[in-house]
C-alpha atoms as a PDB file:
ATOM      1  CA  UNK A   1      38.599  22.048  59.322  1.00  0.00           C
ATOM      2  CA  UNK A   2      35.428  23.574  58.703  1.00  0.00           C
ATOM      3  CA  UNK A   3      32.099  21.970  60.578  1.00  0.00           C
ATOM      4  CA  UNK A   4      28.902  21.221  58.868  1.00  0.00           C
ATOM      5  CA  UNK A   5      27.541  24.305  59.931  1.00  0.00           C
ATOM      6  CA  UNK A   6      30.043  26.431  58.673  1.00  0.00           C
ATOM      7  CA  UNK A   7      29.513  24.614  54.746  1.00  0.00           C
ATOM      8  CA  UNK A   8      28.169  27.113  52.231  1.00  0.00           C
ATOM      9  CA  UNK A   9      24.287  26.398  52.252  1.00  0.00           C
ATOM     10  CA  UNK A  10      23.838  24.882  49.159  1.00  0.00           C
ATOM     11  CA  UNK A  11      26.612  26.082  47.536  1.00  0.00           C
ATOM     12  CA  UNK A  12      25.278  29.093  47.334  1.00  0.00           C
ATOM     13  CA  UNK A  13      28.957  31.039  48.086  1.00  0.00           C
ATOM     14  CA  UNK A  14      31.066  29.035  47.253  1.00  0.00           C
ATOM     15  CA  UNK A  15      33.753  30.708  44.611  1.00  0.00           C
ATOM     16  CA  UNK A  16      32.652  29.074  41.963  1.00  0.00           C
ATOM     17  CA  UNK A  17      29.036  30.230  42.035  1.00  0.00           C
ATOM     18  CA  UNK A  18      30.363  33.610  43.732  1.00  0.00           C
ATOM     19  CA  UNK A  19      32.391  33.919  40.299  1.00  0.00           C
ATOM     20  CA  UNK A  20      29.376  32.428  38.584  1.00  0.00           C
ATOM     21  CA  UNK A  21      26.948  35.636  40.070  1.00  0.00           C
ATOM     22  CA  UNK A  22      29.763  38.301  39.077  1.00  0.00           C
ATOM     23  CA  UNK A  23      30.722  36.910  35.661  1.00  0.00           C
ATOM     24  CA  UNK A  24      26.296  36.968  35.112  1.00  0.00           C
ATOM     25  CA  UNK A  25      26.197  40.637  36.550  1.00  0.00           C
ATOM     26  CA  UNK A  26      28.837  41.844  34.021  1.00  0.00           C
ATOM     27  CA  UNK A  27      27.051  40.286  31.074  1.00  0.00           C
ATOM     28  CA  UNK A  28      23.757  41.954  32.378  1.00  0.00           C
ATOM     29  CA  UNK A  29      25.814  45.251  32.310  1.00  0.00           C
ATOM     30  CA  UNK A  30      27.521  45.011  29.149  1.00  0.00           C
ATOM     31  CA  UNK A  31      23.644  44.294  28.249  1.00  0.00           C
ATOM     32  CA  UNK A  32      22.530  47.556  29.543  1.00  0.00           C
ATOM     33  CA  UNK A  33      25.034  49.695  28.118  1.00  0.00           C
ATOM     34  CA  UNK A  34      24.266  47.990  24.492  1.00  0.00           C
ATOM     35  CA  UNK A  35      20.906  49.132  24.748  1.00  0.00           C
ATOM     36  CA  UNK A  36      21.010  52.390  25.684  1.00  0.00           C
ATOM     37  CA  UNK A  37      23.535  52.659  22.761  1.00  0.00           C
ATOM     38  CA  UNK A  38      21.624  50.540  20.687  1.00  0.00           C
ATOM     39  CA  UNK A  39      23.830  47.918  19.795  1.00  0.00           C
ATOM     40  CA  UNK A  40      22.298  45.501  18.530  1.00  0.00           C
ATOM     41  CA  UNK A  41      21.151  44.262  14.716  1.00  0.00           C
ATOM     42  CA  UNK A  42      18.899  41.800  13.539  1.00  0.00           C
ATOM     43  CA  UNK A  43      19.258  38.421  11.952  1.00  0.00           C
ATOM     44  CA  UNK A  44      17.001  36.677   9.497  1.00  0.00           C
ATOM     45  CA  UNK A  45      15.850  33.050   8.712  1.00  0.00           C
ATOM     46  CA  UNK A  46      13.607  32.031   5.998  1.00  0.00           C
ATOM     47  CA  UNK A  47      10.661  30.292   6.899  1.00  0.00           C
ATOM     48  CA  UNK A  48       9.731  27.832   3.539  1.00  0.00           C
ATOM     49  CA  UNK A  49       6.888  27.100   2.067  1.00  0.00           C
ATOM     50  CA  UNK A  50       6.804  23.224   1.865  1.00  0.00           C
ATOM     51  CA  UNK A  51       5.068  23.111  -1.542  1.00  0.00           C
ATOM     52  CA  UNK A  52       7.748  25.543  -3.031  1.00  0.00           C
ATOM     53  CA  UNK A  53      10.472  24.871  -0.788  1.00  0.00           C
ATOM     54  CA  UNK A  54      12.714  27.551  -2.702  1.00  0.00           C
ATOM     55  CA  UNK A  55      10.167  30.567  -1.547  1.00  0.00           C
ATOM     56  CA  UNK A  56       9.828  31.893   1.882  1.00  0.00           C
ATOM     57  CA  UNK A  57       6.660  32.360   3.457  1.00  0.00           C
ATOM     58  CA  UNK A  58       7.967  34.766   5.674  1.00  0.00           C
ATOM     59  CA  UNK A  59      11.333  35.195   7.704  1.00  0.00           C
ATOM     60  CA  UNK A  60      12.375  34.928  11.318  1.00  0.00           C
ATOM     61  CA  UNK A  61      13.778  38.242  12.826  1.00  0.00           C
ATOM     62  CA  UNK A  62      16.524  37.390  15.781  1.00  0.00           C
ATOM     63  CA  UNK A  63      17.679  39.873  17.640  1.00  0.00           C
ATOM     64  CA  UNK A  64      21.872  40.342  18.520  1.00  0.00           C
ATOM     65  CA  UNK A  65      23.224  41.912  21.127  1.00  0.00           C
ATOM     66  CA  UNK A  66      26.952  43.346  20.443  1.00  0.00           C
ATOM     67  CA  UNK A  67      29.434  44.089  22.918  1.00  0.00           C
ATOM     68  CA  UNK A  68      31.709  47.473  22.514  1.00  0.00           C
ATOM     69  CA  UNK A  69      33.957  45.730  20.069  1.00  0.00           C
ATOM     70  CA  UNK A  70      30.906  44.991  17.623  1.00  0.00           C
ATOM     71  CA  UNK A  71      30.642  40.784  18.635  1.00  0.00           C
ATOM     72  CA  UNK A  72      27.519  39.110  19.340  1.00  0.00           C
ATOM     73  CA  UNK A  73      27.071  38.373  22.997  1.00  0.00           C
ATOM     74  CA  UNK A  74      25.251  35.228  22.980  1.00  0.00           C
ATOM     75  CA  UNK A  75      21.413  35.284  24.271  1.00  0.00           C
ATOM     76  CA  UNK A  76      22.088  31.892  26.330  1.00  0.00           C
ATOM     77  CA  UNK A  77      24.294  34.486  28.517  1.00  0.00           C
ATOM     78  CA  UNK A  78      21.791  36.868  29.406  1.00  0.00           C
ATOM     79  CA  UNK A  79      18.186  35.707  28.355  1.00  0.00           C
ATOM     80  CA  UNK A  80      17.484  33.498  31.348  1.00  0.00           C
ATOM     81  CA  UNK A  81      18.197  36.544  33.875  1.00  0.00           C
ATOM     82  CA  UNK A  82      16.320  39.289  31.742  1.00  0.00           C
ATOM     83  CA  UNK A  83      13.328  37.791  30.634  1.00  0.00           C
ATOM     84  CA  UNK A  84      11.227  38.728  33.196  1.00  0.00           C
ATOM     85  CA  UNK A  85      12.617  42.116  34.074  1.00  0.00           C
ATOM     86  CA  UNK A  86      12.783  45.617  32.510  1.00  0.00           C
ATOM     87  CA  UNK A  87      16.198  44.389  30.390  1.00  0.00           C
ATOM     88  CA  UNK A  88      13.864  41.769  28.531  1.00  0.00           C
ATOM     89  CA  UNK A  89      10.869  44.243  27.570  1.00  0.00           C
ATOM     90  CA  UNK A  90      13.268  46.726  26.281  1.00  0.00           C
ATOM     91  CA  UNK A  91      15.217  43.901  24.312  1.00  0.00           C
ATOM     92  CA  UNK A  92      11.910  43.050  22.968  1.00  0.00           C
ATOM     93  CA  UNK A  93      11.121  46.809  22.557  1.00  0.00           C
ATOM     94  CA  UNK A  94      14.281  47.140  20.304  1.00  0.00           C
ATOM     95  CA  UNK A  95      13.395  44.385  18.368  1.00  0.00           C
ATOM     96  CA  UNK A  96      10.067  45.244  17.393  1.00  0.00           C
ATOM     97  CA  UNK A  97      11.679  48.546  15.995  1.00  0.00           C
ATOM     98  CA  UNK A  98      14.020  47.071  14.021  1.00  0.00           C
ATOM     99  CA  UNK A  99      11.602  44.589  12.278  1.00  0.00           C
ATOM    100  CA  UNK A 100       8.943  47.369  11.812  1.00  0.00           C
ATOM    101  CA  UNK A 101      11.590  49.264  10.478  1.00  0.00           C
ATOM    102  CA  UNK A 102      12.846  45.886   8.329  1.00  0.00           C
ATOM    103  CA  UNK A 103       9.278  46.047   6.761  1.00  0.00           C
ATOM    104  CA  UNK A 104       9.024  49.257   5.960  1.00  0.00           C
ATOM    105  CA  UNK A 105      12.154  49.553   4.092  1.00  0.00           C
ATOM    106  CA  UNK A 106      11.029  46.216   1.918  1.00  0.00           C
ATOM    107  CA  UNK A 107       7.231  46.058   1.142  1.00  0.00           C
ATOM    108  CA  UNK A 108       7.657  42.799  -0.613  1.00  0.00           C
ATOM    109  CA  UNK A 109       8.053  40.193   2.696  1.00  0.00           C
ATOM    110  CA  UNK A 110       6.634  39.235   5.508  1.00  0.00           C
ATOM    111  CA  UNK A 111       8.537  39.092   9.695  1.00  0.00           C
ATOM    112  CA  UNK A 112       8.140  37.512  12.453  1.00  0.00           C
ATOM    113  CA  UNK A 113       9.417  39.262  15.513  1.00  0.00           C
ATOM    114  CA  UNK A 114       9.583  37.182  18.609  1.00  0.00           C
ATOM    115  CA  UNK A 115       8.294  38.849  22.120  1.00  0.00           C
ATOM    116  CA  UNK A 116       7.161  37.847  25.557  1.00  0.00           C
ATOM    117  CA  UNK A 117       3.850  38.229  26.495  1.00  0.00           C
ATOM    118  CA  UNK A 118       5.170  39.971  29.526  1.00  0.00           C
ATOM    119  CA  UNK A 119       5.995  42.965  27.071  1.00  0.00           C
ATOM    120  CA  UNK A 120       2.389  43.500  26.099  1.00  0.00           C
ATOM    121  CA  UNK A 121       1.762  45.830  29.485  1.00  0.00           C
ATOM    122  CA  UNK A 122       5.016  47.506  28.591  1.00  0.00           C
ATOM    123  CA  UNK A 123       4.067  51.018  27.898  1.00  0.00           C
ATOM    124  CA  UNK A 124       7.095  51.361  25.780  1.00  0.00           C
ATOM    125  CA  UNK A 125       6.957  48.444  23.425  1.00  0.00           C
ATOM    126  CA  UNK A 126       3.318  49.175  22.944  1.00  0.00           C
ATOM    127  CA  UNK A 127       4.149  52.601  21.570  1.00  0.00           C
ATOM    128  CA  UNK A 128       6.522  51.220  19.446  1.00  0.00           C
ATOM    129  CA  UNK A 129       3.922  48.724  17.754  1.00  0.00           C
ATOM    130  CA  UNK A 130       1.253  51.910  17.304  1.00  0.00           C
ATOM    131  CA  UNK A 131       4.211  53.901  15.937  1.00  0.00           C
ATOM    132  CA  UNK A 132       4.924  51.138  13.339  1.00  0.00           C
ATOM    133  CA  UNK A 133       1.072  50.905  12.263  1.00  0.00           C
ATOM    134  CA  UNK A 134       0.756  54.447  12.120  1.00  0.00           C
ATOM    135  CA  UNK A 135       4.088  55.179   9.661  1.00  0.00           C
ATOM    136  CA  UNK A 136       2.677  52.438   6.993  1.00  0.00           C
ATOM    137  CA  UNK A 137      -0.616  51.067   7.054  1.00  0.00           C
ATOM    138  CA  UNK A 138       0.732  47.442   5.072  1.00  0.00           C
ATOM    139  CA  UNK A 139       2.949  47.049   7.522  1.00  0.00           C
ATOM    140  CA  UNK A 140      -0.305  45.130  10.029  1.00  0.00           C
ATOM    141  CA  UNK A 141      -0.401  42.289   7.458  1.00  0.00           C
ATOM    142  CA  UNK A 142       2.809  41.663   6.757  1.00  0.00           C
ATOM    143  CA  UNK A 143       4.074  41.659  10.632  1.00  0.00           C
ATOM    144  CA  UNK A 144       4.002  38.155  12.954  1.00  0.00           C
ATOM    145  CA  UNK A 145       4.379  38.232  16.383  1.00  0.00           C
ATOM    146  CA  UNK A 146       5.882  35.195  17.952  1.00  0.00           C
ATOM    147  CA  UNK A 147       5.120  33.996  21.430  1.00  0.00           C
ATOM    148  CA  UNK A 148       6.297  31.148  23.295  1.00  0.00           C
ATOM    149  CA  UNK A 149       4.325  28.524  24.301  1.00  0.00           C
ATOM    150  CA  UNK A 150       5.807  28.831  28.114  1.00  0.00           C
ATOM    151  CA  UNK A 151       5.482  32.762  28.193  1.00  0.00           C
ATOM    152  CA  UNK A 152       1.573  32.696  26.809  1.00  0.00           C
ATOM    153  CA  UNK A 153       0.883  30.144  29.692  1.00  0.00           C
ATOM    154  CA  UNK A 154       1.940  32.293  32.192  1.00  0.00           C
ATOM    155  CA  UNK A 155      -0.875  35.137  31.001  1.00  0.00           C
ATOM    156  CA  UNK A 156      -3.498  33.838  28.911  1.00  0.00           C
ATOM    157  CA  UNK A 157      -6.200  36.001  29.560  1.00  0.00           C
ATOM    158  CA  UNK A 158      -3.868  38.899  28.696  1.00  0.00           C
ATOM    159  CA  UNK A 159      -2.441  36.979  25.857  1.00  0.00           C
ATOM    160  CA  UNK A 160      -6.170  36.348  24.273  1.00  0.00           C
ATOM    161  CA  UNK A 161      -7.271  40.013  24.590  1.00  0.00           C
ATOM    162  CA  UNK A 162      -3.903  41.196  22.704  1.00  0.00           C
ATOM    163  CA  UNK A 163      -4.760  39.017  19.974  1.00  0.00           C
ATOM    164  CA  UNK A 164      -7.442  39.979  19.283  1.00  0.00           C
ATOM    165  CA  UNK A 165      -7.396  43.152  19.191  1.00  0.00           C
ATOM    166  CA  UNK A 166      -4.299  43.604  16.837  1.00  0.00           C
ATOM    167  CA  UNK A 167      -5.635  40.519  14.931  1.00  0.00           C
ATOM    168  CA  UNK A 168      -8.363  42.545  14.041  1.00  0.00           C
ATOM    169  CA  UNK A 169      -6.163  45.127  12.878  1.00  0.00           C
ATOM    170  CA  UNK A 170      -4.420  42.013  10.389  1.00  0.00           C
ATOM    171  CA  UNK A 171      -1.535  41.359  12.223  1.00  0.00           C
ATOM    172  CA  UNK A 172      -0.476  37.103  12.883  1.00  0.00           C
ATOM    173  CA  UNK A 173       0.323  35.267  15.555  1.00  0.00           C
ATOM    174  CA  UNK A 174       3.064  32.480  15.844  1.00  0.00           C
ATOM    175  CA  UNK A 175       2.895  30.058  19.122  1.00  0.00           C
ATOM    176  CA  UNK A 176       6.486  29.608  19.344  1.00  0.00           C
ATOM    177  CA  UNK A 177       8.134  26.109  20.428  1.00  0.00           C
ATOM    178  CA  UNK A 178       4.897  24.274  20.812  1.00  0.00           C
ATOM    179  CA  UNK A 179       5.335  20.724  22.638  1.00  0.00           C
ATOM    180  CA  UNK A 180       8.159  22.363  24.598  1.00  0.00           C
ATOM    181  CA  UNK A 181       6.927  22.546  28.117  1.00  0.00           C
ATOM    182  CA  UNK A 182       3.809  21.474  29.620  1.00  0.00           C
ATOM    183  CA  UNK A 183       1.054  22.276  27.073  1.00  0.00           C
ATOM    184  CA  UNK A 184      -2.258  23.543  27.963  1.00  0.00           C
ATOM    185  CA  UNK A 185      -4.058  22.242  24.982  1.00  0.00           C
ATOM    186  CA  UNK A 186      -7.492  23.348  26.568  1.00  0.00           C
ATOM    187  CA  UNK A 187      -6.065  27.118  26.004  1.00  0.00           C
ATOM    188  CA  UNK A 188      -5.604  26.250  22.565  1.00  0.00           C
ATOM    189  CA  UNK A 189      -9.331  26.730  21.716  1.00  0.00           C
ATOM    190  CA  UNK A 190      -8.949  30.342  23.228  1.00  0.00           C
ATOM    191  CA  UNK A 191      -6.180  31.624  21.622  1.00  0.00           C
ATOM    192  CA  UNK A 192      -6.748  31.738  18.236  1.00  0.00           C
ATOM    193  CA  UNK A 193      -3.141  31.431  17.406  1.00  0.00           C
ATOM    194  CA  UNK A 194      -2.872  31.766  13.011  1.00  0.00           C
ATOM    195  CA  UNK A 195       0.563  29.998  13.480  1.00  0.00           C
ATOM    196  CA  UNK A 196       2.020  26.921  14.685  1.00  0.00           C
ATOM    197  CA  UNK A 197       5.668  26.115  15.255  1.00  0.00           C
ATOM    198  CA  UNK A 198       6.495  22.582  16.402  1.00  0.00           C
ATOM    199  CA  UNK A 199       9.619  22.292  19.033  1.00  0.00           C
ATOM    200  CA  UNK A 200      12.670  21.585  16.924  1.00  0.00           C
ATOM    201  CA  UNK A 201      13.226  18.213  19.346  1.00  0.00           C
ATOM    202  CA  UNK A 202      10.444  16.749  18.166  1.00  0.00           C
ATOM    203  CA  UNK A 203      11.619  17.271  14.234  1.00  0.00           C
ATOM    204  CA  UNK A 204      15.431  16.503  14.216  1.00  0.00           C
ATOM    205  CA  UNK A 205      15.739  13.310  13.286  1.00  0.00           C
ATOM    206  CA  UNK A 206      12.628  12.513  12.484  1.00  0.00           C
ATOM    207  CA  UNK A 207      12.950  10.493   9.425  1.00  0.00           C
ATOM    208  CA  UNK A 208      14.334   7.915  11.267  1.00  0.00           C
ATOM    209  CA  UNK A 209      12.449   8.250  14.606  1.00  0.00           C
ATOM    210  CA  UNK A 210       9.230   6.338  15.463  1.00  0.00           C
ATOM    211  CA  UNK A 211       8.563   8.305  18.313  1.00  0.00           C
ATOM    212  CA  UNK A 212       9.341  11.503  17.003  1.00  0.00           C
ATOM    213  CA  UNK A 213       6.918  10.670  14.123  1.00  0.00           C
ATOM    214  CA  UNK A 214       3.900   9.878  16.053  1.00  0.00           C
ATOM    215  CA  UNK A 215       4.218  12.811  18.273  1.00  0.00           C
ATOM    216  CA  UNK A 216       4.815  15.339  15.214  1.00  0.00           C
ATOM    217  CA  UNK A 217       2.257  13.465  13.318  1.00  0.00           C
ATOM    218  CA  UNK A 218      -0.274  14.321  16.610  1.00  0.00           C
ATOM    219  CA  UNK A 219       1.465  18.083  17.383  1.00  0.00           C
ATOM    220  CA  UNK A 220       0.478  18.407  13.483  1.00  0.00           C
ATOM    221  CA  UNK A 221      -3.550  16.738  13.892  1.00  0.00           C
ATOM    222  CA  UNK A 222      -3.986  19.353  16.586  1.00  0.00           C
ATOM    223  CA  UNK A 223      -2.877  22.899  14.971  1.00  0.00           C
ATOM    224  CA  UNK A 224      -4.948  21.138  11.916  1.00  0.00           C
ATOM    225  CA  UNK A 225      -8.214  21.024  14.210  1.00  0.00           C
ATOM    226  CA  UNK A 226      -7.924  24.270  15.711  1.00  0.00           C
ATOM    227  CA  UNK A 227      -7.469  25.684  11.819  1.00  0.00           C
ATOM    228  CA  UNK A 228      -3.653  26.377  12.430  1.00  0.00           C
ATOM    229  CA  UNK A 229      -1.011  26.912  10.406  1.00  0.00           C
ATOM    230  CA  UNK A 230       1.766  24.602  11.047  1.00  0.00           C
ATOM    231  CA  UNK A 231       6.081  25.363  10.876  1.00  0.00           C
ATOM    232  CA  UNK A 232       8.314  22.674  11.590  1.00  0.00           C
ATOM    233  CA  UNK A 233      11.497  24.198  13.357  1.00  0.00           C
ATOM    234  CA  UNK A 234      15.188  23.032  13.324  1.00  0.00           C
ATOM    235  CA  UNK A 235      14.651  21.025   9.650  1.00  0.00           C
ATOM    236  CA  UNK A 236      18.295  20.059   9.120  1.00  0.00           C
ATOM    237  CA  UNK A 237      18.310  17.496   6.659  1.00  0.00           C
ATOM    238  CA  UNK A 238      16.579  16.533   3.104  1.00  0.00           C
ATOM    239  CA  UNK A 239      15.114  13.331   4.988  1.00  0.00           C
ATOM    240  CA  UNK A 240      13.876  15.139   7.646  1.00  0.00           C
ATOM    241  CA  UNK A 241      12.339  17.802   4.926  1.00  0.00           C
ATOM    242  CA  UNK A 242      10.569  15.488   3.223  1.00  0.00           C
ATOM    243  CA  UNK A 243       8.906  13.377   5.922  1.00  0.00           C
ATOM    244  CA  UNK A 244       7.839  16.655   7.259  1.00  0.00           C
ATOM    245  CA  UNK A 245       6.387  17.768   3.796  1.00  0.00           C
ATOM    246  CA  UNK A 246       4.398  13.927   3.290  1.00  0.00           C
ATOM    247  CA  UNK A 247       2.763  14.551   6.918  1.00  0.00           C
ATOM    248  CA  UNK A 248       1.283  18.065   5.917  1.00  0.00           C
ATOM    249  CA  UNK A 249       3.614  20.791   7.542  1.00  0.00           C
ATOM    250  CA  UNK A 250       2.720  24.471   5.694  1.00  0.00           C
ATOM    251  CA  UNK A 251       6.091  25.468   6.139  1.00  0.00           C
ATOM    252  CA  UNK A 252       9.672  24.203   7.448  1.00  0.00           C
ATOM    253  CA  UNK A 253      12.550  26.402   9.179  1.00  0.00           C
ATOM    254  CA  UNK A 254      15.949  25.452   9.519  1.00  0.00           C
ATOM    255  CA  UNK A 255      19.795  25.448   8.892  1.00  0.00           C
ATOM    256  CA  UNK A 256      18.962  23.003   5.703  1.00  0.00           C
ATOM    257  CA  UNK A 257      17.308  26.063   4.651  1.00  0.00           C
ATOM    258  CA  UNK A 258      19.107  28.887   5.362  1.00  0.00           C
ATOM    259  CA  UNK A 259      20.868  29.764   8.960  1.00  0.00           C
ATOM    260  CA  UNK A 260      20.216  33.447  10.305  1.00  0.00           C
ATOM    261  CA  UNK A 261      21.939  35.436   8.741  1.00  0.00           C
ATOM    262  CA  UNK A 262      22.139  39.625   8.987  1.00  0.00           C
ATOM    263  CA  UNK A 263      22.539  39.814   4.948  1.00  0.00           C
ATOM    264  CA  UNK A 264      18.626  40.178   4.338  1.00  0.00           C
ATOM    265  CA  UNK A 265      18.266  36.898   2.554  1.00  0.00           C
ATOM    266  CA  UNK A 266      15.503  38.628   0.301  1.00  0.00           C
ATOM    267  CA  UNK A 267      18.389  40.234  -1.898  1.00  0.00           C
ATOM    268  CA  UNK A 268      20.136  37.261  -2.090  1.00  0.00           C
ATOM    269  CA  UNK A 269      19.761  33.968  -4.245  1.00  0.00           C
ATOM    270  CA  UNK A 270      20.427  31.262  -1.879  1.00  0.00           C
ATOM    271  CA  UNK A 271      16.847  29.662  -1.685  1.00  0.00           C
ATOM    272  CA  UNK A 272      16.851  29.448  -5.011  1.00  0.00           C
ATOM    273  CA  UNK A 273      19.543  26.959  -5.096  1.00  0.00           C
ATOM    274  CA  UNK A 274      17.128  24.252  -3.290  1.00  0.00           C
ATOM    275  CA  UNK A 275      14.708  24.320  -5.360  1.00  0.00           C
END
């Protein structure tokens, strides 16, 4: 019988998280491999305006990873382990390219392209962004960069500078998943951020949730005083859509609106069917 002392500490090797490590390490691999082969494509949301819910004020690029046989290996996998190593700059390196790419195939819309703020030292997604700029000069205007609330934290300084500097240049900002962690409202003053989007777990629901109301209603008053353009995220039904709209949201994302889809929804009809 095995004494106290000779228990795994914490569970640490025990089989299941021994299995747990190995089965994380061969996702991380088949990650690797996709990238240097480029496997990958991107997905796209519409983000609505909520005036003329039936146009898009811009879309949401997602990035997909595929394995060899061409299937999505899903972020929730891999995303936690890579975000703050090499793996995650060059996933956000290979999504920047395929948005910039996105645009300049179709000067008619307007992308968001999620990154970490981490990836704005990266030598290689940097290069990528002046490459972008350089090969079409509308393409400034008509790209968003998202960052999450929890990755800006972790840099501000950096964060602010970057702005800045490419805002100058006419590219947006989005503050991704605002309300989700611990916000530092007093940074808010310093970032300048042109974009907004409200946690999706303070929306869902929210035609039938007092507390969800007052705290959108607040999340809403702040972008509002710091001149912010405000996106509700995860709108999934016409109840929710409307409250959203009567409080002032700019814009709504959501499956009620579209889900991501790697059909570019600008050659399509679909929005046109909720009008």
């Amino acid at each position: 019988m095995p004494t106290p002392d000779s228990l795994p500490e914490d569970g640490l090797d025990s089989p299941l998280s021994v299995a747990d490590r190995m089965r994380q390490k061969e996702t991380i691999d088949m990650v690797r491999r996709a990238l240097d082969e480029r496997r990958a494509l991107l997905a796209y949301q519409p983000v609505v305006q909520a005036r003329m819910t039936n146009r898009a004020a811009f879309y949401e690029a997602f990035i997909r990873i595929l394995d060899e046989r061409g299937r999505v290996i899903p972020a929730r996998d891999f995303m936690g382990a890579v975000e703050t190593s090499e793996l995650g700059r060059r996933i956000d390196c290979l999504a920047l390219e395929m948005g910039l790419a996105a645009l300049a195939r179709e000067p008619s819309i307007r992308l968001s392209v999620n990154m970490s703020a981490r990836s704005i030292g990266y030598p290689a997604w940097l290069a990528a962004l002046e490459r972008g700029l350089r090969a079409d000069p509308t393409i400034a205007e008509r790209l968003i960069l998202e960052i999450t609330e929890a990755s800006a934290m972790v840099m501000p300084d950096l964060v602010t500078v970057f702005m800045a500097d490419m805002q100058a240049r006419g590219i947006c900002f989005a503050l991704d998943d605002f309300g989700a962690g611990y916000t530092a409202f007093r940074y808010l003053k310093d970032f300048y951020f042109d974009i907004i989007k409200i946690d999706g777990q303070f929306i869902r629901g929210v035609a039938k949730d007092p507390d969800n109301q007052v705290l959108a209603q607040a999340l809403v008053s702040i972008a509002r005083h710091f001149d912010m353009f405000t996106v509700a995220e995860s709108v999934e039904t016409a109840e929710d859509a409307r409250y959203l709209i009567d409080i002032g949201f700019d814009c709504l994302q959501g499956y009620y609106y579209g889900i991501p889809s790697t059909e570019a929804p600008w050659l399509t009809s679909k929005l046109a069917k909720l009008a």
